[in-house]
C-alpha atoms as a PDB file:
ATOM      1  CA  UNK A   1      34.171  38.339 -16.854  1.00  0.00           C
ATOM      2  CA  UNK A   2      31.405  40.016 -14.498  1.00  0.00           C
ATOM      3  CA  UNK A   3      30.527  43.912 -15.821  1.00  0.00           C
ATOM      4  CA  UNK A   4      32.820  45.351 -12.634  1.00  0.00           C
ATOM      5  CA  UNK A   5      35.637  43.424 -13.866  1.00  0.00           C
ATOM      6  CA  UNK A   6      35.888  40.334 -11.601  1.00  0.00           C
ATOM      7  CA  UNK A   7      36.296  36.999 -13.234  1.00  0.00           C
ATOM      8  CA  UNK A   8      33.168  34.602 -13.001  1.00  0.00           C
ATOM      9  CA  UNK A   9      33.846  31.031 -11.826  1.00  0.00           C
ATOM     10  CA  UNK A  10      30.749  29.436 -14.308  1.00  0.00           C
ATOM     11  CA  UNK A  11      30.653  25.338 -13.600  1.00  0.00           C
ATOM     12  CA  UNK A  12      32.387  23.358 -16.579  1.00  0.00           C
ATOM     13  CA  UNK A  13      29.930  21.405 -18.803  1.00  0.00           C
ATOM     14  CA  UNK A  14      30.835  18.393 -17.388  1.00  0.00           C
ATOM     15  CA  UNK A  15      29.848  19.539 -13.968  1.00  0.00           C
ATOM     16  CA  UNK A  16      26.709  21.129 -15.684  1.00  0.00           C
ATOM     17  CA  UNK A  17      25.890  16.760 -17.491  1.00  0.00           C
ATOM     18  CA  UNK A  18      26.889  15.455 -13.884  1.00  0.00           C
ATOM     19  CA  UNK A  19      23.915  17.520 -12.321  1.00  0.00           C
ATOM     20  CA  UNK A  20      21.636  16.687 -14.934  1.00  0.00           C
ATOM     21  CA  UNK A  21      22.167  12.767 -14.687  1.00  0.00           C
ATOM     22  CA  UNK A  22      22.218  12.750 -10.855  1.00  0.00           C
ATOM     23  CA  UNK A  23      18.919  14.623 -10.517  1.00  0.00           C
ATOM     24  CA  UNK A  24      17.647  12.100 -13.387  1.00  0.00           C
ATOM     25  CA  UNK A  25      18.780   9.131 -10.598  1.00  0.00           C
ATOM     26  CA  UNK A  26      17.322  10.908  -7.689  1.00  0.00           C
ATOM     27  CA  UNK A  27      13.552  11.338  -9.544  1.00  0.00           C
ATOM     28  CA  UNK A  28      13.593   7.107 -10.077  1.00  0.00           C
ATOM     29  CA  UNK A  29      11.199   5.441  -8.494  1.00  0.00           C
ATOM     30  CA  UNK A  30      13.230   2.486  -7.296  1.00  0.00           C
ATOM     31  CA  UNK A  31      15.276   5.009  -5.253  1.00  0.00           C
ATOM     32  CA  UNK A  32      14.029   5.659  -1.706  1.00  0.00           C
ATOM     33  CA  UNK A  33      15.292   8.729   0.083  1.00  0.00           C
ATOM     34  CA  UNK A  34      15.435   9.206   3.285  1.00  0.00           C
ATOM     35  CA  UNK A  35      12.306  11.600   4.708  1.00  0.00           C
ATOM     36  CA  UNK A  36      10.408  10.933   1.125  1.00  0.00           C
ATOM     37  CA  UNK A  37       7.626   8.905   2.515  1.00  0.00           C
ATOM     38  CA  UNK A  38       6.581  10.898   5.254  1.00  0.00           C
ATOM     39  CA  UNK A  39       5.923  13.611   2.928  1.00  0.00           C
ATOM     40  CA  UNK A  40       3.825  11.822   0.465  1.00  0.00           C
ATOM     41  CA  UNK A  41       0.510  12.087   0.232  1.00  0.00           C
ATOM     42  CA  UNK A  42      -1.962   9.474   2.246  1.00  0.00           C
ATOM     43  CA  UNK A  43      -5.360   8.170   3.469  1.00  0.00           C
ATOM     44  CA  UNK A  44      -6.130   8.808   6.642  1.00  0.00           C
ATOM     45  CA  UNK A  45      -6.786   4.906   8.176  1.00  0.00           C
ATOM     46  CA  UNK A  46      -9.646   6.291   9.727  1.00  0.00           C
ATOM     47  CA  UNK A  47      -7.645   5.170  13.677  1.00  0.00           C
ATOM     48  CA  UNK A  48      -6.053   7.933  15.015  1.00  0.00           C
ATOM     49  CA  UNK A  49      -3.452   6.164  17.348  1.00  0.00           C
ATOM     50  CA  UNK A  50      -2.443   4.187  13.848  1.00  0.00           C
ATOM     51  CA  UNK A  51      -2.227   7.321  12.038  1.00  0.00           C
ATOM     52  CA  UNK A  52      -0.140   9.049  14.568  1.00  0.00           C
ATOM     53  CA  UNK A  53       2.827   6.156  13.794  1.00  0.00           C
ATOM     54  CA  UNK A  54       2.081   5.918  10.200  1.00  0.00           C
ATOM     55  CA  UNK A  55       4.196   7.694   7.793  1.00  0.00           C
ATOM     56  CA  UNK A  56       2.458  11.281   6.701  1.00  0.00           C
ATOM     57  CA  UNK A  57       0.023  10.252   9.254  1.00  0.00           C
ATOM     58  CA  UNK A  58      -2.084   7.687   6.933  1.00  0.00           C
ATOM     59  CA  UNK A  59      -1.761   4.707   4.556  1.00  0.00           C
ATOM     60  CA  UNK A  60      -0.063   5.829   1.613  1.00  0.00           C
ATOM     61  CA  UNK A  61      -1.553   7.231  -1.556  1.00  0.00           C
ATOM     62  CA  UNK A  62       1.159   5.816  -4.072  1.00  0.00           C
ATOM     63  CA  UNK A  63       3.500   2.339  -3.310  1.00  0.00           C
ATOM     64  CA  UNK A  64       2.939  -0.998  -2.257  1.00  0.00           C
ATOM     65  CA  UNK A  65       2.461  -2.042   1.479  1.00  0.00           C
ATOM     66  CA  UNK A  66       2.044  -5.647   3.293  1.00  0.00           C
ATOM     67  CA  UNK A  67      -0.521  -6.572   5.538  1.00  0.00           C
ATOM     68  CA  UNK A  68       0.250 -10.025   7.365  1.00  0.00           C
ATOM     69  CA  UNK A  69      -2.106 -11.454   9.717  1.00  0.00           C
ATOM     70  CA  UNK A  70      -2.041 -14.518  11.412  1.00  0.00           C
ATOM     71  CA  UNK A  71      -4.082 -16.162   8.950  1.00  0.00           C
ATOM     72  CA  UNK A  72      -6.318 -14.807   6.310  1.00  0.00           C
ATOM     73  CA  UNK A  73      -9.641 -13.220   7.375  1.00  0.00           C
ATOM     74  CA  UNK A  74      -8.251 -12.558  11.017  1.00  0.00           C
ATOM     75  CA  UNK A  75      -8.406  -9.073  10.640  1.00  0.00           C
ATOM     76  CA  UNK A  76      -7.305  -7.450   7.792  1.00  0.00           C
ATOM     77  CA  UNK A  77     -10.245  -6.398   6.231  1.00  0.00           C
ATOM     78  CA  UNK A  78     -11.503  -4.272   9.154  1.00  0.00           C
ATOM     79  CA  UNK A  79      -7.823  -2.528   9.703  1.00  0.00           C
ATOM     80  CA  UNK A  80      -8.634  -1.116   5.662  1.00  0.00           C
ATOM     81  CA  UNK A  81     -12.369  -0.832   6.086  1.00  0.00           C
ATOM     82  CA  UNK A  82     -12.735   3.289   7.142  1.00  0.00           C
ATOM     83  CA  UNK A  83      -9.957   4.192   4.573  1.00  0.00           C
ATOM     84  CA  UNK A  84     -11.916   2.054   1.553  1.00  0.00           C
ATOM     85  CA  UNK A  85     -15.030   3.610   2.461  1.00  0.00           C
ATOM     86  CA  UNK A  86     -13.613   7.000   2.540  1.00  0.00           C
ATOM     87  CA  UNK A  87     -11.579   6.079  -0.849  1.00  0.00           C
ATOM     88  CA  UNK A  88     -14.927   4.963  -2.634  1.00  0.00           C
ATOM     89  CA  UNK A  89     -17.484   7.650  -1.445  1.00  0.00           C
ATOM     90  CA  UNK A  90     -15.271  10.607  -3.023  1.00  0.00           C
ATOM     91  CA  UNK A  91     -16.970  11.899  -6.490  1.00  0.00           C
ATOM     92  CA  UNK A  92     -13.454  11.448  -8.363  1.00  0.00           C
ATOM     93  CA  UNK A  93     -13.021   7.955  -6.836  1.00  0.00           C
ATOM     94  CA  UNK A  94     -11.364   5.238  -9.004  1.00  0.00           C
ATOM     95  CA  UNK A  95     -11.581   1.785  -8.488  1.00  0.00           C
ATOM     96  CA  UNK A  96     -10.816  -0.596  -5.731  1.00  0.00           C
ATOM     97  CA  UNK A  97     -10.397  -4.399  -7.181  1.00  0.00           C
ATOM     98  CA  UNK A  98      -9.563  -7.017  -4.780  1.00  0.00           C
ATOM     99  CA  UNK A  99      -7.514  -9.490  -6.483  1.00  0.00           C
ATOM    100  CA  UNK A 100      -7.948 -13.146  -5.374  1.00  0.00           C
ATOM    101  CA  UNK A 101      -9.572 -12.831  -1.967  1.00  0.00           C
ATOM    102  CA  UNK A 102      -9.632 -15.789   0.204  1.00  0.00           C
ATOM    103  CA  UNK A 103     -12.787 -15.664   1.691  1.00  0.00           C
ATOM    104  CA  UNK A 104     -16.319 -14.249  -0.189  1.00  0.00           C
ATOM    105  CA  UNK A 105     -17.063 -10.512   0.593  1.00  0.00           C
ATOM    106  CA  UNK A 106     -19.962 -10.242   2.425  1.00  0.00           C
ATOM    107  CA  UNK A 107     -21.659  -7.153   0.790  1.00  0.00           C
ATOM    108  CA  UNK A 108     -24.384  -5.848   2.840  1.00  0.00           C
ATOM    109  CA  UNK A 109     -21.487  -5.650   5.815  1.00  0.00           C
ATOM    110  CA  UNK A 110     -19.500  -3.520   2.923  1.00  0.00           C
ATOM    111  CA  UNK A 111     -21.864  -0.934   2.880  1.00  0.00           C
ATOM    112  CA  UNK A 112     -23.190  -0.947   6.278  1.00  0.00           C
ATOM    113  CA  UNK A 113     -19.337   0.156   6.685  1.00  0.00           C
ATOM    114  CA  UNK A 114     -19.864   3.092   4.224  1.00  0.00           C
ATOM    115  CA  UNK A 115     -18.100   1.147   1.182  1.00  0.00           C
ATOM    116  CA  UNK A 116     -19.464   2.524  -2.541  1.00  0.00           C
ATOM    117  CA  UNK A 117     -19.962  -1.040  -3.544  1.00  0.00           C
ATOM    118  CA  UNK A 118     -20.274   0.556  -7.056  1.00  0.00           C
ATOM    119  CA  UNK A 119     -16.556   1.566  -6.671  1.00  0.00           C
ATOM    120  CA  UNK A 120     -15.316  -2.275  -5.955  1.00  0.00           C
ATOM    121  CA  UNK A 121     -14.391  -5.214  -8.758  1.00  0.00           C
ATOM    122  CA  UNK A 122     -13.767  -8.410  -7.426  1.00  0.00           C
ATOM    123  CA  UNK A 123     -10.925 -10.500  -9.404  1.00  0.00           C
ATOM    124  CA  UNK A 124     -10.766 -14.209  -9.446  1.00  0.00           C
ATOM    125  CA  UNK A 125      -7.433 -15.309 -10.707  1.00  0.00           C
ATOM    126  CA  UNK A 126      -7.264 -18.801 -12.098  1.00  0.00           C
ATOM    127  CA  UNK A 127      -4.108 -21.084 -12.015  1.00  0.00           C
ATOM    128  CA  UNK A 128      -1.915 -21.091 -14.945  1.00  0.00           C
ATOM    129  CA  UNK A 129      -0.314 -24.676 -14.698  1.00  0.00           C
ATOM    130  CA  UNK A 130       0.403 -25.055 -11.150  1.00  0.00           C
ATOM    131  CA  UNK A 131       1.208 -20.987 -10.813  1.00  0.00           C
ATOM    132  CA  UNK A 132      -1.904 -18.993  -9.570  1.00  0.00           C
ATOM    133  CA  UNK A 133      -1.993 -15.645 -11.649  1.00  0.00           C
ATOM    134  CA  UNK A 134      -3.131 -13.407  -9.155  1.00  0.00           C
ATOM    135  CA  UNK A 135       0.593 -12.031  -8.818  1.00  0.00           C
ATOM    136  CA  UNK A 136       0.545 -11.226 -12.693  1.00  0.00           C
ATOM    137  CA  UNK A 137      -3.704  -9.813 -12.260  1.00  0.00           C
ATOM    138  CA  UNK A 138      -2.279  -7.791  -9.081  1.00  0.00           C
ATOM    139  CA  UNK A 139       0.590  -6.197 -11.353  1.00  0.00           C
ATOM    140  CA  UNK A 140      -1.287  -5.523 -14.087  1.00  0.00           C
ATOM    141  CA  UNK A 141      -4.112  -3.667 -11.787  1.00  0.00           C
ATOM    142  CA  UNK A 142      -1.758  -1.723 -10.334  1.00  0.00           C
ATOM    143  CA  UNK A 143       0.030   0.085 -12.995  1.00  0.00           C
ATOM    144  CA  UNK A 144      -2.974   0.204 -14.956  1.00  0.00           C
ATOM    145  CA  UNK A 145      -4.065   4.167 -13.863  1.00  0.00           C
ATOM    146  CA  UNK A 146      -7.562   3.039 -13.137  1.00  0.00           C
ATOM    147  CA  UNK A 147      -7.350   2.069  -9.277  1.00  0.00           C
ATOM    148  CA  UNK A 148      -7.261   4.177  -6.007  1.00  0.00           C
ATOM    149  CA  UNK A 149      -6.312   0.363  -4.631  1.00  0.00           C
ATOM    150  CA  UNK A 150      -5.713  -2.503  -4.870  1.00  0.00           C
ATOM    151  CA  UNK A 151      -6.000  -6.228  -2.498  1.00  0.00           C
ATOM    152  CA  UNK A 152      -4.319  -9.056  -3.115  1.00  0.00           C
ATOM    153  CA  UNK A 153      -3.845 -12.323  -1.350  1.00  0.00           C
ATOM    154  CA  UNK A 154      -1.194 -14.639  -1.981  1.00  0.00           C
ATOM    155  CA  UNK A 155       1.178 -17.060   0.946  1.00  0.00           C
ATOM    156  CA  UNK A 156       4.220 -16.684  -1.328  1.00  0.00           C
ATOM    157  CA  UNK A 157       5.923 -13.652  -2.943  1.00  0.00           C
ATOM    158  CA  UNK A 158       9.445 -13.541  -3.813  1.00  0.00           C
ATOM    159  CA  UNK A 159      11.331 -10.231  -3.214  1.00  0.00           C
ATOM    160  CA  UNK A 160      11.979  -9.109  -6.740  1.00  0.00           C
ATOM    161  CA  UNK A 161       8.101  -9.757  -7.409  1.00  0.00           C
ATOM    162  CA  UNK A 162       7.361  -7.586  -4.658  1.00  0.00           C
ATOM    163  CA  UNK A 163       9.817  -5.266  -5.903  1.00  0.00           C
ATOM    164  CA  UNK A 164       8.115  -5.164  -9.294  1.00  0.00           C
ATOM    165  CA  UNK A 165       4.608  -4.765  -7.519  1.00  0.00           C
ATOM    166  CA  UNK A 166       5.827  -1.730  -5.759  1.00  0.00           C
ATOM    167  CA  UNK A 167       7.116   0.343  -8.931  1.00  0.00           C
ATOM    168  CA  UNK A 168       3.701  -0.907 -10.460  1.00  0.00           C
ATOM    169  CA  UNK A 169       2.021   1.046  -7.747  1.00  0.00           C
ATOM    170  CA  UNK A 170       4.037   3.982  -8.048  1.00  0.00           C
ATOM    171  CA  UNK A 171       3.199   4.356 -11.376  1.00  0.00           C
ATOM    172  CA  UNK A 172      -0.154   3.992 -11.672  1.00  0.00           C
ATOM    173  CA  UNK A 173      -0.402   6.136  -8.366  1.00  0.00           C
ATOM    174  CA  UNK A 174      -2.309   3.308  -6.427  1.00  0.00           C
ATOM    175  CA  UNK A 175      -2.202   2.257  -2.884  1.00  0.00           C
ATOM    176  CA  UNK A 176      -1.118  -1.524  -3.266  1.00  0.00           C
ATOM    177  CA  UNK A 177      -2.173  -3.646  -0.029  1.00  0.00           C
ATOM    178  CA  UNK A 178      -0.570  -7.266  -0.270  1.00  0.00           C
ATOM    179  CA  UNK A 179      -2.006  -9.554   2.504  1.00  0.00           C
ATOM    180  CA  UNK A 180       0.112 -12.578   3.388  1.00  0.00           C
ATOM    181  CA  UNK A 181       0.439 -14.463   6.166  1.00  0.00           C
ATOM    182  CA  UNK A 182       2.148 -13.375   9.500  1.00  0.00           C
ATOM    183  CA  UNK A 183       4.898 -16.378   8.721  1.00  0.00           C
ATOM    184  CA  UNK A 184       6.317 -13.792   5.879  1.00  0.00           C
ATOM    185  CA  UNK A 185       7.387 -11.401   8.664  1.00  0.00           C
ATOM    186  CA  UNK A 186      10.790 -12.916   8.916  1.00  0.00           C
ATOM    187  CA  UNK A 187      11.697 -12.562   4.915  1.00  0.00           C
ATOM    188  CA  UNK A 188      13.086  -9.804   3.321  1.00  0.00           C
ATOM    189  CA  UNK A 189      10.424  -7.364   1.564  1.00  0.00           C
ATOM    190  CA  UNK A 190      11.188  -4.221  -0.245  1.00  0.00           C
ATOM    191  CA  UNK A 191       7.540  -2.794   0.501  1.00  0.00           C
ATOM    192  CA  UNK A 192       7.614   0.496   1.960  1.00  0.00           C
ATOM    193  CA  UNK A 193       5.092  -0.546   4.674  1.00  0.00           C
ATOM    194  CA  UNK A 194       4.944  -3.633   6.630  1.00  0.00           C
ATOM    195  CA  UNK A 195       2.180  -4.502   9.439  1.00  0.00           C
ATOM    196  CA  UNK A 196       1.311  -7.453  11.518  1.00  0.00           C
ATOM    197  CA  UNK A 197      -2.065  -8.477  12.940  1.00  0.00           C
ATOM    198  CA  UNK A 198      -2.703 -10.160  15.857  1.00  0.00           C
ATOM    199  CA  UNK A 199      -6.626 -10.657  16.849  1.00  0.00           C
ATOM    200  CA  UNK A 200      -7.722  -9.533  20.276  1.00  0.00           C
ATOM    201  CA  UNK A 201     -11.080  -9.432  21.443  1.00  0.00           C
ATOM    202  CA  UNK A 202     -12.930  -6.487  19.677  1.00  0.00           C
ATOM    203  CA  UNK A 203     -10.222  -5.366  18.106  1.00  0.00           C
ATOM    204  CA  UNK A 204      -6.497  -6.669  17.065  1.00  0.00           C
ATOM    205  CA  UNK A 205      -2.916  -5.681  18.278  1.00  0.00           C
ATOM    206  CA  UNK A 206      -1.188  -3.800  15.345  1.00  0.00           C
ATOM    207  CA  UNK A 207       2.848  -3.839  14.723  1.00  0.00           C
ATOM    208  CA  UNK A 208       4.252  -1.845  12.539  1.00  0.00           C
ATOM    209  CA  UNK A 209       7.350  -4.293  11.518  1.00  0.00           C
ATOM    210  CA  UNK A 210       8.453  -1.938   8.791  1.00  0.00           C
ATOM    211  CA  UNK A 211       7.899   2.123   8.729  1.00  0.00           C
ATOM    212  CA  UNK A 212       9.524   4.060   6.437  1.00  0.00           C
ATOM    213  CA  UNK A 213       9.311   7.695   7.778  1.00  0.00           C
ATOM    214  CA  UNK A 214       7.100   6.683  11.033  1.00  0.00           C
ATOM    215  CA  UNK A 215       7.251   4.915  14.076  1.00  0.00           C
ATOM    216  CA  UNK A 216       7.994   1.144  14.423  1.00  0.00           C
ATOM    217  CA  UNK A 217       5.764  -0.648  17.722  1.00  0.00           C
ATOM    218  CA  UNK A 218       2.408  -2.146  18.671  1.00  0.00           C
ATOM    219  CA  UNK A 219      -0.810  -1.061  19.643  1.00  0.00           C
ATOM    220  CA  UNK A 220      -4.776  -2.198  20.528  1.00  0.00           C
ATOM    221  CA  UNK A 221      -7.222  -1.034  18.091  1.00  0.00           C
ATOM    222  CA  UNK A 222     -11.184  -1.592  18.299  1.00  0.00           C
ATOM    223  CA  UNK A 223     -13.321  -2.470  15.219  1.00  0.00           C
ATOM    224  CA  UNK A 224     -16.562  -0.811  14.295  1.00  0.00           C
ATOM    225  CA  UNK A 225     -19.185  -3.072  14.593  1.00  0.00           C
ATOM    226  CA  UNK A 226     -20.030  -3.214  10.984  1.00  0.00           C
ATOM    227  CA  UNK A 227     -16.256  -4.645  10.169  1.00  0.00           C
ATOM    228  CA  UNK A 228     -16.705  -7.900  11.999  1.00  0.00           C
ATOM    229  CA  UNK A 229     -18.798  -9.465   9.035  1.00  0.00           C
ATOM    230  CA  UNK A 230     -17.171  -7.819   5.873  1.00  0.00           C
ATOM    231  CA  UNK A 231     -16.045 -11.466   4.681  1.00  0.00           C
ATOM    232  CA  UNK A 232     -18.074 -14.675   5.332  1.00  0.00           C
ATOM    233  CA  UNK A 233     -16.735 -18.462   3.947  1.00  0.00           C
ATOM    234  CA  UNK A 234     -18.266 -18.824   0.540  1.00  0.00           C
END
């Protein structure tokens, strides 16, 4: 009863435990809702057209994304290149390990691009069996708290693994980049982001195949000049 005499209507307990569990269900991170990417935070890719279709206008801060170029080196380096060296020049910056590249960085291209090569940890990932660990090395990275990002190559990825990958990044609050090849486009993937690189010229056409919060299309980006030698054949 209210103090002028009308009756209050308070919510049962039950009601009051059925709020409480569905907000608990809503805050897990394997639960995308609609709108939540956009407003995350993000790294602006340092190409304005690509930020403009991007969710939140930049790669994301937090989550796993794919990047799948035709084959590996064709590209995928440069499309990260003004978004690592903006990661690795801040004062706070973590690191940025590379798990299992195919190709050998080419350093002096790294920093002509602005990269804190002080910021960056290579990882080679030996074969376990017939299994390559980098999957497991890529995980592990990822959830550790330690990384503003983290590369990793591999041609195969089942979706659960990629699943697992994903929550990895959330929790450790890392931007995870898997690079795979553009044949992976046709398989399911629950990666928030998924883009496809085609070379051309200077520069490469970019689809975004998967956009959660942003636009889905194509379009020509240029390289810097400095990108074009960031990885050399060992």
């Amino acid at each position: 009863m209210s103090a002028d005499g009308q009756r209050c209507n308070a919510p049962p307990p039950s009601a009051a435990r059925t709020d409480s569990r569905l907000e608990q269900l809503l805050a897990h991170p394997a639960l995308w809702r609609a709108g939540s990417a956009a407003r995350g935070a993000v790294w602006p890719s340092g190409f304005e057209p690509l930020d403009a279709g991007l969710p939140g206008g930049g790669w994301p801060r937090s989550g796993l994304i794919e990047i799948l170029p035709m084959r590996f080196g064709q590209g995928e380096l440069q499309l990260l290149l003004p978004a690592l060296a903006s990661i690795t020049r801040r004062s706070e910056a973590r690191w940025c390990i590379w798990v299992a590249p195919p190709l050998q960085p080419f350093a002096p291209a790294l920093a002509a691009a602005g990269v804190a090569l002080s910021r960056l940890l290579i990882v080679r990932a030996p074969m376990r069996g017939r299994r390559p660990t980098s999957l497991w090395a890529f995980e592990q990275a990822l959830g550790s708290g330690a990384c503003d990002c983290v590369f990793a190559w591999t041609r195969h990825a089942p979706a659960r693994h990629i699943r697992r990958l994903h929550l990895a990044a959330q929790r450790g609050n890392t931007l995870g980049v898997l690079f795979r090849t553009r044949e992976a486009a046709g398989e399911a993937s629950p990666a928030m982001l998924r883009v496809a690189l085609e070379p051309r010229g200077d520069g490469a056409r970019v689809t975004l195949l998967k956009s959660r919060g942003g636009a889905r299309g194509a379009l020509d980006l240029t390289w810097a000049a400095a990108a074009h030698e960031s990885q050399r054949m060992p």
